[in-house]
Protein backbone atom coordinates (compact mmCIF):
# COMPACT_ATOMS: atom_id res chain seq x y z
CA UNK A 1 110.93 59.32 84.44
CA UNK A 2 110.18 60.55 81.10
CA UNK A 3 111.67 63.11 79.01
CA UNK A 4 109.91 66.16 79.90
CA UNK A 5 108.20 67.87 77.04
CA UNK A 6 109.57 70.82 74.88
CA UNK A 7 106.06 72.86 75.66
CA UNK A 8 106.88 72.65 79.19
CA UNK A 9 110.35 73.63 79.48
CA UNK A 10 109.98 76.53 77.38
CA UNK A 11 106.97 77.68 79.84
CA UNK A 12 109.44 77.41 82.64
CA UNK A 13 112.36 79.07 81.25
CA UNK A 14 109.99 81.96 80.25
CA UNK A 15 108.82 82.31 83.96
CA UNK A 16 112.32 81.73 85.55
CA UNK A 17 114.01 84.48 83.25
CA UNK A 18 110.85 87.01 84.77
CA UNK A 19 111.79 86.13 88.52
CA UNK A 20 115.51 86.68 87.63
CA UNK A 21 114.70 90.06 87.11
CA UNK A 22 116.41 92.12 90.04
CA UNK A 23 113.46 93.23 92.55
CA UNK A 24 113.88 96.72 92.09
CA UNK A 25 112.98 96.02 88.52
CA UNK A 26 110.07 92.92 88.79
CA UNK A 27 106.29 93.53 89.21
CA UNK A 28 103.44 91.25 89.21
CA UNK A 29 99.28 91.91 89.62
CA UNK A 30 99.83 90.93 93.45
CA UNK A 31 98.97 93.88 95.44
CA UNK A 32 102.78 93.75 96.87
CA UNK A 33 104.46 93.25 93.07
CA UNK A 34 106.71 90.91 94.04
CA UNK A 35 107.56 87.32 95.23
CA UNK A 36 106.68 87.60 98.91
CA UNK A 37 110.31 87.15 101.10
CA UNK A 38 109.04 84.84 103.71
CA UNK A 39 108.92 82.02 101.00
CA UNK A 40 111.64 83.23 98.64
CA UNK A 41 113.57 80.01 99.47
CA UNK A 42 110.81 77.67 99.20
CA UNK A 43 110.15 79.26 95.66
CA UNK A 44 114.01 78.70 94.41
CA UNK A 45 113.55 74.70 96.21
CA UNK A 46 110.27 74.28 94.16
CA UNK A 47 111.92 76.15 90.35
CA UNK A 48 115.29 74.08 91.01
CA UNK A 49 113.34 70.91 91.00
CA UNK A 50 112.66 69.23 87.43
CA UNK A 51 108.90 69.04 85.99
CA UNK A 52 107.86 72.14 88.92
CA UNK A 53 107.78 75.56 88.04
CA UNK A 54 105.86 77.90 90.36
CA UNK A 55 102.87 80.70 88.57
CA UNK A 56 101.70 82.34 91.28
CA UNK A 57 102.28 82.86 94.94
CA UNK A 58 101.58 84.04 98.47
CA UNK A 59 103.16 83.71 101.77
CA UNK A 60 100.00 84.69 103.88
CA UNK A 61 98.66 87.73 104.12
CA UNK A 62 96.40 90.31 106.65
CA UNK A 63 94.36 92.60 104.07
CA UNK A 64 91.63 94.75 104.53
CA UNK A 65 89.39 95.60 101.39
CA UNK A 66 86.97 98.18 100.52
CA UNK A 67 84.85 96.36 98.69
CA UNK A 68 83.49 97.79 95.20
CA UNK A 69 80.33 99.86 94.80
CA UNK A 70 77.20 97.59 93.93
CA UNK A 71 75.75 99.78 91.53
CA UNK A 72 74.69 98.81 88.02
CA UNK A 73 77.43 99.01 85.32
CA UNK A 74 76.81 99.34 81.75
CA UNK A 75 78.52 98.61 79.18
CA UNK A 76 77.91 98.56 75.18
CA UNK A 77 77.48 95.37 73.55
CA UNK A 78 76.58 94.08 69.93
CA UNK A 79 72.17 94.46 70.58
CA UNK A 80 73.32 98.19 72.60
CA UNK A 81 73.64 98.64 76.31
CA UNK A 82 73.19 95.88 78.53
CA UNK A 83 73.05 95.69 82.42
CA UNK A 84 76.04 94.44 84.28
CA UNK A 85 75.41 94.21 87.95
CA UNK A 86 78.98 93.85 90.37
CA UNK A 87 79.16 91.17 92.55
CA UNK A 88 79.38 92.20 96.25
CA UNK A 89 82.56 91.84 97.55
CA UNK A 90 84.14 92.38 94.13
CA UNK A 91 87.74 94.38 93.52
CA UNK A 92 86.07 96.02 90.34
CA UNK A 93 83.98 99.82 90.43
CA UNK A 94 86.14 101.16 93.19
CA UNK A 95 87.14 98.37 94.87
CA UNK A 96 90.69 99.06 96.42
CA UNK A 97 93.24 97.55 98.62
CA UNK A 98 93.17 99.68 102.50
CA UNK A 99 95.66 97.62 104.62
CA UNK A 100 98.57 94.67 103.04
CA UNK A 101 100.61 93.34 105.44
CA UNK A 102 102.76 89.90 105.01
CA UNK A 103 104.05 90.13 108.29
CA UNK A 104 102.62 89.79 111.55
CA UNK A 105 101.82 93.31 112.79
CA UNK A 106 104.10 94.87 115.10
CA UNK A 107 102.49 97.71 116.45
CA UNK A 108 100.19 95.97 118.47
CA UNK A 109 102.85 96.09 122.16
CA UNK A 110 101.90 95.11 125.27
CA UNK A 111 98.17 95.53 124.32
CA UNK A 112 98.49 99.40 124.67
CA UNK A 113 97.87 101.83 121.46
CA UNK A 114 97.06 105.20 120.97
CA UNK A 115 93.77 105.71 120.54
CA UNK A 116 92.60 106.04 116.69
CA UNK A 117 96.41 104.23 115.76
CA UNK A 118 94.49 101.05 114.44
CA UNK A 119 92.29 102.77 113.22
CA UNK A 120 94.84 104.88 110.83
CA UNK A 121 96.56 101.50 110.19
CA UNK A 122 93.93 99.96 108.56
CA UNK A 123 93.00 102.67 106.53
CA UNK A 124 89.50 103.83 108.43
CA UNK A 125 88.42 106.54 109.92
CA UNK A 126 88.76 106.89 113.77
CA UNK A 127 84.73 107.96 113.70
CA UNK A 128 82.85 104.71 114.88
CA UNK A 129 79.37 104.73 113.39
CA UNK A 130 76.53 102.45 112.90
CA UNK A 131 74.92 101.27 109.22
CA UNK A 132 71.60 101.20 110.36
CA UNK A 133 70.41 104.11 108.37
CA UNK A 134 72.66 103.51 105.01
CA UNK A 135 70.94 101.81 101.80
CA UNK A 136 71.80 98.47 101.30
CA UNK A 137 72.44 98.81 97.76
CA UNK A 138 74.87 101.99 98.36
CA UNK A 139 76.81 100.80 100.97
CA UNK A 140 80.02 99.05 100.39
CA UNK A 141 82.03 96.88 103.18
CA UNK A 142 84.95 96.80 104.46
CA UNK A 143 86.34 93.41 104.93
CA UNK A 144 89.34 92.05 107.33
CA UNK A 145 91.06 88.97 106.12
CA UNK A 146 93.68 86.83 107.40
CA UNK A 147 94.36 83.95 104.67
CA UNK A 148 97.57 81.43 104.83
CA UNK A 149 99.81 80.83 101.98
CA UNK A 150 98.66 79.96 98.55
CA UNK A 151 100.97 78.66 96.11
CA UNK A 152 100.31 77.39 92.27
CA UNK A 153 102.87 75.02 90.80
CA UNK A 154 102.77 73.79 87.52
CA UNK A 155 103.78 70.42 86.64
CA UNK A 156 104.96 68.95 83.63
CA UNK A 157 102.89 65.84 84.29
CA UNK A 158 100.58 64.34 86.86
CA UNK A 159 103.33 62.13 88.31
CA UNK A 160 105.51 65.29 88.85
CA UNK A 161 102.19 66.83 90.57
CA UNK A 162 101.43 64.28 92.70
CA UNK A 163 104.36 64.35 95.56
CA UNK A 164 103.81 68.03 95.31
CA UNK A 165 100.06 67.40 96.25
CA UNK A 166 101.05 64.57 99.17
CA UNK A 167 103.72 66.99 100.74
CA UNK A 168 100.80 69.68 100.69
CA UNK A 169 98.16 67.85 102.54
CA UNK A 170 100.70 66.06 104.52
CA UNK A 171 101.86 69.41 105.89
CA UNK A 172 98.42 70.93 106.57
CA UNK A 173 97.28 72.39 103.53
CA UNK A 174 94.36 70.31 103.58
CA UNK A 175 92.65 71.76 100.61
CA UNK A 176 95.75 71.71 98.18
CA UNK A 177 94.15 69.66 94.74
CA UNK A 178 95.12 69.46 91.41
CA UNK A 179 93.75 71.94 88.23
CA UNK A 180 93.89 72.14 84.54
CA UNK A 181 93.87 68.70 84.03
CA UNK A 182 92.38 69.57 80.46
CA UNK A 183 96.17 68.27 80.25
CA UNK A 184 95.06 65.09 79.57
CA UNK A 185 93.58 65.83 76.23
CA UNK A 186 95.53 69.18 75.19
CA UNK A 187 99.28 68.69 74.87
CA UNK A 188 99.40 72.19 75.57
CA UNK A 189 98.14 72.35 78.82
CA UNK A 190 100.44 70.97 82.22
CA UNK A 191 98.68 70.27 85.59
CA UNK A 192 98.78 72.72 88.28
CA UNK A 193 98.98 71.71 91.95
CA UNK A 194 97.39 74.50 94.45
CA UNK A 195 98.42 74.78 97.55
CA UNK A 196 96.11 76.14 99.83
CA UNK A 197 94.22 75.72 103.12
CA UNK A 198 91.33 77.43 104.68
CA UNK A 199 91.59 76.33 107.54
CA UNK A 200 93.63 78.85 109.57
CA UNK A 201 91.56 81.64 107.59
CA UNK A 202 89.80 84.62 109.07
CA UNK A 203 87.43 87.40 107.88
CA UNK A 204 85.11 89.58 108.97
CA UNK A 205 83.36 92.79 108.11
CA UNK A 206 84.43 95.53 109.90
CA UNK A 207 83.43 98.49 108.36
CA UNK A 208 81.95 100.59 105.05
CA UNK A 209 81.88 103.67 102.91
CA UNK A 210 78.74 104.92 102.15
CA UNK A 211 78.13 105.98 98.19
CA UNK A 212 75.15 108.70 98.96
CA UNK A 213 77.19 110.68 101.08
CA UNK A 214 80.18 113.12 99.36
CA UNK A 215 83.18 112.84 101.95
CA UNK A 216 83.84 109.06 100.79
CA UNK A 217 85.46 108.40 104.14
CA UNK A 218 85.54 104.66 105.13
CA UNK A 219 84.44 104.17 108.30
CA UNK A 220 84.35 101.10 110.89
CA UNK A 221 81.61 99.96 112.34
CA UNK A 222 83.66 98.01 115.04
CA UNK A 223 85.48 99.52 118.16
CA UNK A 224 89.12 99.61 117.89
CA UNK A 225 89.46 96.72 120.56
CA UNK A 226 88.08 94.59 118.56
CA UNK A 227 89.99 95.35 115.86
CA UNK A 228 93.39 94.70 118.39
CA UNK A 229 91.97 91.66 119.14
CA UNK A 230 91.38 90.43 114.81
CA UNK A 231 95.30 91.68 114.82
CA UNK A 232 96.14 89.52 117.34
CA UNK A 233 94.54 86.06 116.18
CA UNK A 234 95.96 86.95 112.88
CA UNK A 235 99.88 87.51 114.16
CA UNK A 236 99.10 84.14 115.74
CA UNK A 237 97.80 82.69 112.64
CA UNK A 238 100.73 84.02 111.03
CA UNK A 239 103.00 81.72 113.29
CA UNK A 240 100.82 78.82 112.56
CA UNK A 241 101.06 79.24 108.94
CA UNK A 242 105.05 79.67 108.81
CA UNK A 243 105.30 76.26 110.64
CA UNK A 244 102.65 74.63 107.66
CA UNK A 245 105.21 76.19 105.37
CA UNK A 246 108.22 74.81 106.98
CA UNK A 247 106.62 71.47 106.87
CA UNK A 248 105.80 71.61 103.61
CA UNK A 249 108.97 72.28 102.09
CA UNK A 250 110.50 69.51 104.09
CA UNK A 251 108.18 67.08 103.07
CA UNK A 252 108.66 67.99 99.64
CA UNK A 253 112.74 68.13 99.73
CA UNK A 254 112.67 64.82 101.52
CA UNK A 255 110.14 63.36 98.67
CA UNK A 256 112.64 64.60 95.93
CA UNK A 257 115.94 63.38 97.66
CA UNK A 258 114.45 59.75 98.12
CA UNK A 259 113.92 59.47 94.00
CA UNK A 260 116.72 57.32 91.86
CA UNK A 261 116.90 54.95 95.20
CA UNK A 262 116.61 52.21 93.00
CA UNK A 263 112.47 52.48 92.51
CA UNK A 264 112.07 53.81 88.85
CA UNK A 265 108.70 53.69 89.06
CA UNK A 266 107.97 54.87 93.03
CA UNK A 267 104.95 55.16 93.72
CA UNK A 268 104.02 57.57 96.29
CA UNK A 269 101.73 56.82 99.25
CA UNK A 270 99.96 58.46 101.80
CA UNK A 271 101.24 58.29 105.80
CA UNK A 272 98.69 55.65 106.33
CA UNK A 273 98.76 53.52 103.21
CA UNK A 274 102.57 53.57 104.07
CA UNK A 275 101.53 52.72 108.05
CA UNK A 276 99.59 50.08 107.27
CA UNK A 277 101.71 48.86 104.50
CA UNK A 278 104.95 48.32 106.60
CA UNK A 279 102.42 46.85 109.75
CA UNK A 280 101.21 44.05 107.31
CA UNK A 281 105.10 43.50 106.26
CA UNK A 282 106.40 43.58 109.80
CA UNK A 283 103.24 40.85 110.31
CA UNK A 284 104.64 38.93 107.47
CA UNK A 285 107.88 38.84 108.96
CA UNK A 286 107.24 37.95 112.19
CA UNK A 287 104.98 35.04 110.71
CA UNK A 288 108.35 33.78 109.06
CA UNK A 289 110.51 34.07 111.57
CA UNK A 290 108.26 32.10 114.18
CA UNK A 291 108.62 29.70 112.00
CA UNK A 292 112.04 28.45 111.86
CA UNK A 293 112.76 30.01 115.45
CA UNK A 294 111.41 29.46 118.56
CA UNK A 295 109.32 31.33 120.70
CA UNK A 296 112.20 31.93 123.49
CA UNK A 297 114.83 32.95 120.64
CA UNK A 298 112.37 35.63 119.21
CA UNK A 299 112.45 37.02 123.15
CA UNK A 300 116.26 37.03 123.25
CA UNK A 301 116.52 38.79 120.42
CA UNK A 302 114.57 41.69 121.75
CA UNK A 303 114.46 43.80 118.88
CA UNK A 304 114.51 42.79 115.01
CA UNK A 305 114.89 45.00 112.49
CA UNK A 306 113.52 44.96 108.25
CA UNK A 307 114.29 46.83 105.55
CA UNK A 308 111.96 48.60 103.53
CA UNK A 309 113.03 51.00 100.41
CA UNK A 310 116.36 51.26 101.72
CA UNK A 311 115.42 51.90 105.36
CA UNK A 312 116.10 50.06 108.38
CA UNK A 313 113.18 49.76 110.55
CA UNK A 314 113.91 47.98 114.25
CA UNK A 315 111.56 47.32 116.58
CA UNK A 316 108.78 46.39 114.03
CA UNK A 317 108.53 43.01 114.80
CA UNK A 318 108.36 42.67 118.36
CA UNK A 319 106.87 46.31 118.79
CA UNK A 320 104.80 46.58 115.40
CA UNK A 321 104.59 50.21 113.38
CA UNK A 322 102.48 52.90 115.09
């Protein structure tokens, strides 16, 4: 593989020296501040590898947002004041963090809580009230979230990016793709992989804070069973996503272990282009051996074996590749 440029390595030295700053010490603009524990090792795997250096990270994560208020904002430009309207949903104007957890919750027991608990927990009031009679434009929502790990890796080229990307989507992060790839016109600029995956996401409002009235309490507009119940799919969720995780790194550790095998230039393949590939080669080999053996020796041999990047495969002519 090529030498890695100068521009890169200095990029990554810069970012390893930060995270070798003792915890008590390091802070980022995550809501936590820190590198989240539950993927600390996966992290060091991904740094320790040449051309990868992670930017930004999550391990999964329950939240629950107040949303900030809708209200127009102005600010002064060159021609005077002009109108700047928030988007709803947005973390600016008030917008502020009322529940982080990147754990599965465990105060949820044996599905018995004290009333007004979960509540407290997710930083609502225990007073359950209706919206109908607040103003659209002055109410602001409160939004539950579940999301799965994210994780950006910069690569020092697209061939270091691409077995990152293949171990992603191979492990379930279905929506992992590849940014910046201004990189192929600025020498300044490296690709960055995403790893992501919406698919074991959850949200859903469950409650608001009202802007015309003066106590600026948050309350829910859901019962506190069904907020048990979001807690629960998301501790399940959480289980789901730690397995995705665990896949992923072993994909990727297995990926990095089978370069210098003897393929300078591997080229890396999806599970089926590599299913289909080794099927047409076990075809191929079975059409060669038929022909200097007979029919009744290929049945006493009973199982044949090829090799293929190293790797003995048996079975695959008699039995083909499933």
């Amino acid at each position: 593989m090529a030498e890695l440029s100068s521009l890169f390595v200095g990029k990554k030295d810069r970012i390893l020296k930060d995270l070798s700053i003792p915890l008590e010490d390091y802070t980022d603009l995550s809501p936590k501040g820190s590198v989240d524990v539950g993927i600390q090792d996966l992290i060091d795997d991904i740094n320790g590898m040449e051309g990868l250096v992670t930017t930004s990270s999550c391990a999964g994560r329950i939240s629950v947002f107040l949303e900030g208020s809708k209200e127009d904002v102005y600010k002064e430009g060159s021609e005077g004041l002009s109108s700047q309207v928030i988007v709803p949903g947005g973390k600016g104007n008030g917008g502020r963090w009322l529940y982080v957890s990147h754990d599965p919750v465990q105060q949820l027991g044996d599905g018995v809580w004290e009333e007004g608990s979960i509540l407290k927990l997710l930083g609502m009031s225990s007073q359950v009230q209706s919206r109908t009679k607040t103003k659209p434009r002055t109410t602001r929502f409160v939004k539950f979230q579940f999301e799965p790990m994210i994780l950006h890796i910069m690569a020092a080229s697209l061939r270091h990016a691409q077995p990152v990307l293949a171990a992603a989507i191979n492990a379930g992060f279905r929506e992992s793709g590849v940014q910046s790839l201004k990189n192929l016109d600025d020498p300044h600029a490296f690709p960055m992989v995403a790893v992501r995956s919406s698919g074991l996401s959850l949200s859903s409002l469950v409650g608001f804070a009202d802007d015309d009235t003066s106590d600026g309490e948050v309350r829910a507009m859901v019962s506190e069973e069904y907020l048990h119940n979001l807690l629960e799919i998301a501790n399940e969720r959480f289980k789901a996503n730690k397995g995705r995780v665990a896949r992923f790194r072993s994909h990727l550790l297995q990926d990095k272990r089978g370069e210098g095998g003897g393929k300078k230039d591997r080229i890396w393949e999806t599970k089926e282009t590599r299913r289909n590939r080794l099927r047409t080669l076990g075809l191929d080999q079975q059409d060669k051996s038929s022909a200097t053996k007979s029919r009744d020796e290929m049945r006493g041999l009973g199982q044949s074996s090829f090799e293929v990047d190293g790797e003995d495969y048996l079975g695959a002519l008699s039995l083909g590749i499933s």
